[in-house]
PDB file of N, CA and C in Angstrom:
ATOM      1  N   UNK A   1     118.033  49.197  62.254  1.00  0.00           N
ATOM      2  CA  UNK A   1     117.167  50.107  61.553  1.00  0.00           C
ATOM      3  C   UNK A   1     117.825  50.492  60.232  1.00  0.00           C
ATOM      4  N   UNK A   2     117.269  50.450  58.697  1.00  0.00           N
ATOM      5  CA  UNK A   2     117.717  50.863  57.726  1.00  0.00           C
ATOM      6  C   UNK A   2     117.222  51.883  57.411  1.00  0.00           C
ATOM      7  N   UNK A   3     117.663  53.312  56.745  1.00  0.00           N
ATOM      8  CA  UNK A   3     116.538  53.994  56.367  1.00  0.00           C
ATOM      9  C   UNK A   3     116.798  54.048  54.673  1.00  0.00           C
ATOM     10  N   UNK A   4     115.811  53.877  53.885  1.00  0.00           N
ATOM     11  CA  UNK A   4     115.918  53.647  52.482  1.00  0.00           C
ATOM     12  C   UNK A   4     114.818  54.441  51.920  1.00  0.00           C
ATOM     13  N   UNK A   5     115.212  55.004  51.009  1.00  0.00           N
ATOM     14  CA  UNK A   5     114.249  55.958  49.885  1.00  0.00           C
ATOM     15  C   UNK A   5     114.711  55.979  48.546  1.00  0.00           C
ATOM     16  N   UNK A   6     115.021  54.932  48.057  1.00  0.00           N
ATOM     17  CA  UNK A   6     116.011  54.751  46.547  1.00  0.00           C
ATOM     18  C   UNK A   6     117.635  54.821  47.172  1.00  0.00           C
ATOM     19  N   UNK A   7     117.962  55.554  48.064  1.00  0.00           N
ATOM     20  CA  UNK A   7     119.441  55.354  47.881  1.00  0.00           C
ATOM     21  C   UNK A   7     119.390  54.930  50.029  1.00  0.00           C
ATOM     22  N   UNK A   8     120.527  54.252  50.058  1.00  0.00           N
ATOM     23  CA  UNK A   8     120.567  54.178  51.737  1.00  0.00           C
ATOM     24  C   UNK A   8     121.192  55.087  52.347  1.00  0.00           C
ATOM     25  N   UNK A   9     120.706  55.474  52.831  1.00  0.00           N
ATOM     26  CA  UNK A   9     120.365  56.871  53.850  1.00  0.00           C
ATOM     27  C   UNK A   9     121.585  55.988  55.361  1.00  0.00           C
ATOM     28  N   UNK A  10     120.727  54.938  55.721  1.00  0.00           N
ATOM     29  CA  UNK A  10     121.547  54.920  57.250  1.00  0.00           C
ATOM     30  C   UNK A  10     121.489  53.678  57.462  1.00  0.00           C
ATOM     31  N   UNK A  11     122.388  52.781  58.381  1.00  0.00           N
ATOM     32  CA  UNK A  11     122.329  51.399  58.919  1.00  0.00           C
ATOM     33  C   UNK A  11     122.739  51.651  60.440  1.00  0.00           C
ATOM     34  N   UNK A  12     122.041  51.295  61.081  1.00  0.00           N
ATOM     35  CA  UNK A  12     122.437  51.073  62.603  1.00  0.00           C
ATOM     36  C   UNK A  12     122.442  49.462  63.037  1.00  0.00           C
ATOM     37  N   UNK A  13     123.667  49.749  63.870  1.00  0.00           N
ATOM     38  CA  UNK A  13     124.373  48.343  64.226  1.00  0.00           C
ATOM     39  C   UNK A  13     124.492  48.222  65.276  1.00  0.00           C
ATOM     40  N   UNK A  14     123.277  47.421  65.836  1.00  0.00           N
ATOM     41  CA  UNK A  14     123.302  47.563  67.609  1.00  0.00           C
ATOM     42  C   UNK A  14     124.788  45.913  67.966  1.00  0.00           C
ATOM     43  N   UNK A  15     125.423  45.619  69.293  1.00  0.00           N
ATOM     44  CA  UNK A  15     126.178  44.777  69.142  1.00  0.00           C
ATOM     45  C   UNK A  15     125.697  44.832  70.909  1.00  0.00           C
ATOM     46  N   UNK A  16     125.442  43.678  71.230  1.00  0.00           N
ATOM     47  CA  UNK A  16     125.102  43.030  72.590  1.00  0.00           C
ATOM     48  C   UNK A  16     126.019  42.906  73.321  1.00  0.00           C
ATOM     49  N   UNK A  17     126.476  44.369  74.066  1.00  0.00           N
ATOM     50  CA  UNK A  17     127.627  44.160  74.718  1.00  0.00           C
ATOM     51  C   UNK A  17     128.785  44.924  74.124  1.00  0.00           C
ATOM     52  N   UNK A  18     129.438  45.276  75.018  1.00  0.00           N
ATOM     53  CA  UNK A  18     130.881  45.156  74.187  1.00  0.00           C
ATOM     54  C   UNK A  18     131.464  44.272  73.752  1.00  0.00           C
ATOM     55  N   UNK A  19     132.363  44.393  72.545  1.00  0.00           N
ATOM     56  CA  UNK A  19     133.269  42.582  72.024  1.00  0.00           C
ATOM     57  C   UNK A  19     134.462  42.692  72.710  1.00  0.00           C
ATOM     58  N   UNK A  20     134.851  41.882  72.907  1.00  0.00           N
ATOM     59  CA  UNK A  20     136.638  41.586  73.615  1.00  0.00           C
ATOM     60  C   UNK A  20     136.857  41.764  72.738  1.00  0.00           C
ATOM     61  N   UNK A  21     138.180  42.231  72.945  1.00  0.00           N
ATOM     62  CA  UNK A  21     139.818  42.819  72.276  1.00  0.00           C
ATOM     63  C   UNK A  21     139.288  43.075  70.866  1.00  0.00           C
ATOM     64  N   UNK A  22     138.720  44.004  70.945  1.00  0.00           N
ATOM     65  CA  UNK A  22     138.375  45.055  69.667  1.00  0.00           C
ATOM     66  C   UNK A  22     138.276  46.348  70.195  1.00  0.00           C
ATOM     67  N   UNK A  23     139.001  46.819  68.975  1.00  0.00           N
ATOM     68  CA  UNK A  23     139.283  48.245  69.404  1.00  0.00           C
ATOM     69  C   UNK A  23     137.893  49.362  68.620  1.00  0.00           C
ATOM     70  N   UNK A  24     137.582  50.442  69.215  1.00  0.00           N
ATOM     71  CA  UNK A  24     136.414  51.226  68.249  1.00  0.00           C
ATOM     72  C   UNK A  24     136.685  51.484  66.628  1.00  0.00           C
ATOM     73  N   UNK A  25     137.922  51.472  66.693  1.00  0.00           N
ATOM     74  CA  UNK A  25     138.023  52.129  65.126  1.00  0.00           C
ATOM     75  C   UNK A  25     137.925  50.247  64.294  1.00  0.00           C
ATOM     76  N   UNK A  26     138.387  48.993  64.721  1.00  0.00           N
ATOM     77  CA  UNK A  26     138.355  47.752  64.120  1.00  0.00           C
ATOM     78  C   UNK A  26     136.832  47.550  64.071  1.00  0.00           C
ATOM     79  N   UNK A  27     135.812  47.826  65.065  1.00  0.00           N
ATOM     80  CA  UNK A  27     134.311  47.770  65.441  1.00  0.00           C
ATOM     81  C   UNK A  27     133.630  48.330  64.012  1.00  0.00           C
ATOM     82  N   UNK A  28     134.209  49.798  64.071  1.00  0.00           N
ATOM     83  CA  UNK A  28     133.358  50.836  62.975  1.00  0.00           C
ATOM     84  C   UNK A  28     133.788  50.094  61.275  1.00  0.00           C
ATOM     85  N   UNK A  29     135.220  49.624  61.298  1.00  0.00           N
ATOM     86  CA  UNK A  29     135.336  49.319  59.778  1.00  0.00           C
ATOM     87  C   UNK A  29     134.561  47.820  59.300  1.00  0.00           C
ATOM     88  N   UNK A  30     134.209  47.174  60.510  1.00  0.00           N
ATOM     89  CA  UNK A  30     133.595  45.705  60.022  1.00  0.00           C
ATOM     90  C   UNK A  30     132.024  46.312  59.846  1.00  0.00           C
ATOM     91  N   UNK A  31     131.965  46.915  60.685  1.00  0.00           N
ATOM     92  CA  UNK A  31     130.365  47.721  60.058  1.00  0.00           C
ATOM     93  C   UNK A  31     130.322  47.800  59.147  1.00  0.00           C
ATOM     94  N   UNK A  32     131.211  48.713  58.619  1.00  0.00           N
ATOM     95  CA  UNK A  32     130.998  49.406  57.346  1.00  0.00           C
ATOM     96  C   UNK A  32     131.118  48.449  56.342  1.00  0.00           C
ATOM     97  N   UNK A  33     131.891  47.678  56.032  1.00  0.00           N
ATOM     98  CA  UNK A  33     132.088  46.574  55.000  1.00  0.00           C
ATOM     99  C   UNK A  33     130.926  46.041  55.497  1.00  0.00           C
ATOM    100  N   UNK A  34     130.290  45.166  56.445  1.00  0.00           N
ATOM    101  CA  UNK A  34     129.230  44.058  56.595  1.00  0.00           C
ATOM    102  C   UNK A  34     128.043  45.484  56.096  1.00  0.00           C
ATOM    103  N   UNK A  35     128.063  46.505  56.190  1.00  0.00           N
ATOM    104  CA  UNK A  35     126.704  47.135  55.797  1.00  0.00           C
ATOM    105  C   UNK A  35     126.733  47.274  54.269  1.00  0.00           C
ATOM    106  N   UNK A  36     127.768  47.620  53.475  1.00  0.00           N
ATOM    107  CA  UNK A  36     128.147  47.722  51.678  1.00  0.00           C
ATOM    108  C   UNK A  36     128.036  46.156  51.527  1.00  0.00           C
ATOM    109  N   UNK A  37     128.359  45.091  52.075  1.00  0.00           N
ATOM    110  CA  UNK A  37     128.338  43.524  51.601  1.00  0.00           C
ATOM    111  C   UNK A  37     126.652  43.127  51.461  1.00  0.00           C
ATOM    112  N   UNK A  38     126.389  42.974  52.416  1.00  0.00           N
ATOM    113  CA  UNK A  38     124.803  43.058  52.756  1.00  0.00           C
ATOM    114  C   UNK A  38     123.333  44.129  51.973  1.00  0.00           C
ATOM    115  N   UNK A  39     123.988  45.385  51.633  1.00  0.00           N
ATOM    116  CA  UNK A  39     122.987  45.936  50.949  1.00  0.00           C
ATOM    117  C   UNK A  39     123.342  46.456  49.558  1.00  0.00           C
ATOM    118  N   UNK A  40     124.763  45.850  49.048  1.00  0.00           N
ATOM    119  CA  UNK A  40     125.029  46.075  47.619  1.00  0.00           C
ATOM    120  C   UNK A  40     125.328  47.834  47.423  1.00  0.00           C
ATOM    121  N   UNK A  41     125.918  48.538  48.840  1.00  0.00           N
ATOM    122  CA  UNK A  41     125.636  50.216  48.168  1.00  0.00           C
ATOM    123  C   UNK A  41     125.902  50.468  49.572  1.00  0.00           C
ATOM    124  N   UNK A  42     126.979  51.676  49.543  1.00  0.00           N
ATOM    125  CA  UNK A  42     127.219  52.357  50.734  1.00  0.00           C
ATOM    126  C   UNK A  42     126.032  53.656  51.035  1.00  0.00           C
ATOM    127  N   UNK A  43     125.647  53.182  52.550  1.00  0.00           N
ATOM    128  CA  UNK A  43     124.883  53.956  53.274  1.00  0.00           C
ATOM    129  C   UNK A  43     125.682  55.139  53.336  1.00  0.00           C
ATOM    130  N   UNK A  44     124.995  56.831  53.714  1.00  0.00           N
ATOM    131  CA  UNK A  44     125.631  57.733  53.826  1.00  0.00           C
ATOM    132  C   UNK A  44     126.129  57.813  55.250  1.00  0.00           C
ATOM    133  N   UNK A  45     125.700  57.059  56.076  1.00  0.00           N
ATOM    134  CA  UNK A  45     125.888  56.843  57.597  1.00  0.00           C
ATOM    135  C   UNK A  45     125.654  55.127  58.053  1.00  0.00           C
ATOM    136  N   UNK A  46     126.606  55.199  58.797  1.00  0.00           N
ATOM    137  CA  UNK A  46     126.744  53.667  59.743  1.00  0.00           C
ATOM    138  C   UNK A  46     126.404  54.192  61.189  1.00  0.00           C
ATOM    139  N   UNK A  47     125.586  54.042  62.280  1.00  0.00           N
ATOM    140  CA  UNK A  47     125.190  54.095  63.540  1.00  0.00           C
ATOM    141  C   UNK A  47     125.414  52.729  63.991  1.00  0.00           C
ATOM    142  N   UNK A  48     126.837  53.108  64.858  1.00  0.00           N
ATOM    143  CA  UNK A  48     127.016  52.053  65.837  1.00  0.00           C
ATOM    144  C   UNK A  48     126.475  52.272  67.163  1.00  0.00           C
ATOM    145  N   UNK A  49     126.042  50.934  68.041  1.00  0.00           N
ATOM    146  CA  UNK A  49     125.343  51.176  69.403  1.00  0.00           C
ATOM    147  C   UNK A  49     125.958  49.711  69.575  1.00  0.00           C
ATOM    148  N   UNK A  50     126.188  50.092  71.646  1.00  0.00           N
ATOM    149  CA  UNK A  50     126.569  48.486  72.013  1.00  0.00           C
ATOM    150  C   UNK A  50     125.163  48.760  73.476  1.00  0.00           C
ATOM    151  N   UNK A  51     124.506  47.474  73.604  1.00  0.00           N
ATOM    152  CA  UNK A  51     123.374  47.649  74.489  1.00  0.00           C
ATOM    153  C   UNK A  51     124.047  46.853  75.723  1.00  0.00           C
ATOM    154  N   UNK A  52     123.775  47.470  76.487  1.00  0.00           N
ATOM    155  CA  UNK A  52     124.695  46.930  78.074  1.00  0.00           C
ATOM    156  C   UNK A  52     123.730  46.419  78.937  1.00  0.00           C
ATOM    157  N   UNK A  53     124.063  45.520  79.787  1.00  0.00           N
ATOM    158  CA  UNK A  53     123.210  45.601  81.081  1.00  0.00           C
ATOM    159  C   UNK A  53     123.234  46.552  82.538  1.00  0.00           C
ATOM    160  N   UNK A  54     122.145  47.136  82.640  1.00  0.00           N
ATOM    161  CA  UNK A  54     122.828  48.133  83.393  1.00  0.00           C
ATOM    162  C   UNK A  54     123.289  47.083  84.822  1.00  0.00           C
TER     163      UNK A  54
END
């Protein structure tokens, strides 16, 4: 989900699962770079989510 109104507001980053041998804080900084690479402009918020099977 992006939310955009002239400036980016938010990116949420769903990830299928947890990843092996990544730690939360290595998770949150590839967000953040792949979300500034991808939309040319830092969002004021990154929303990370991992979707599990229950």
């Amino acid at each position: 989900m992006i939310g955009f109104n002239g400036n980016l507001t938010s990116v949420n980053v769903t990830f299928q699962g947890i990843p092996a041998n990544a730690n939360l804080s290595d998770i949150a900084d590839k967000a953040k770079v792949a979300a500034v690479n991808e939309f040319k402009q830092t969002p004021k918020q990154v929303v990370i989510a991992f979707a599990i099977q229950p």
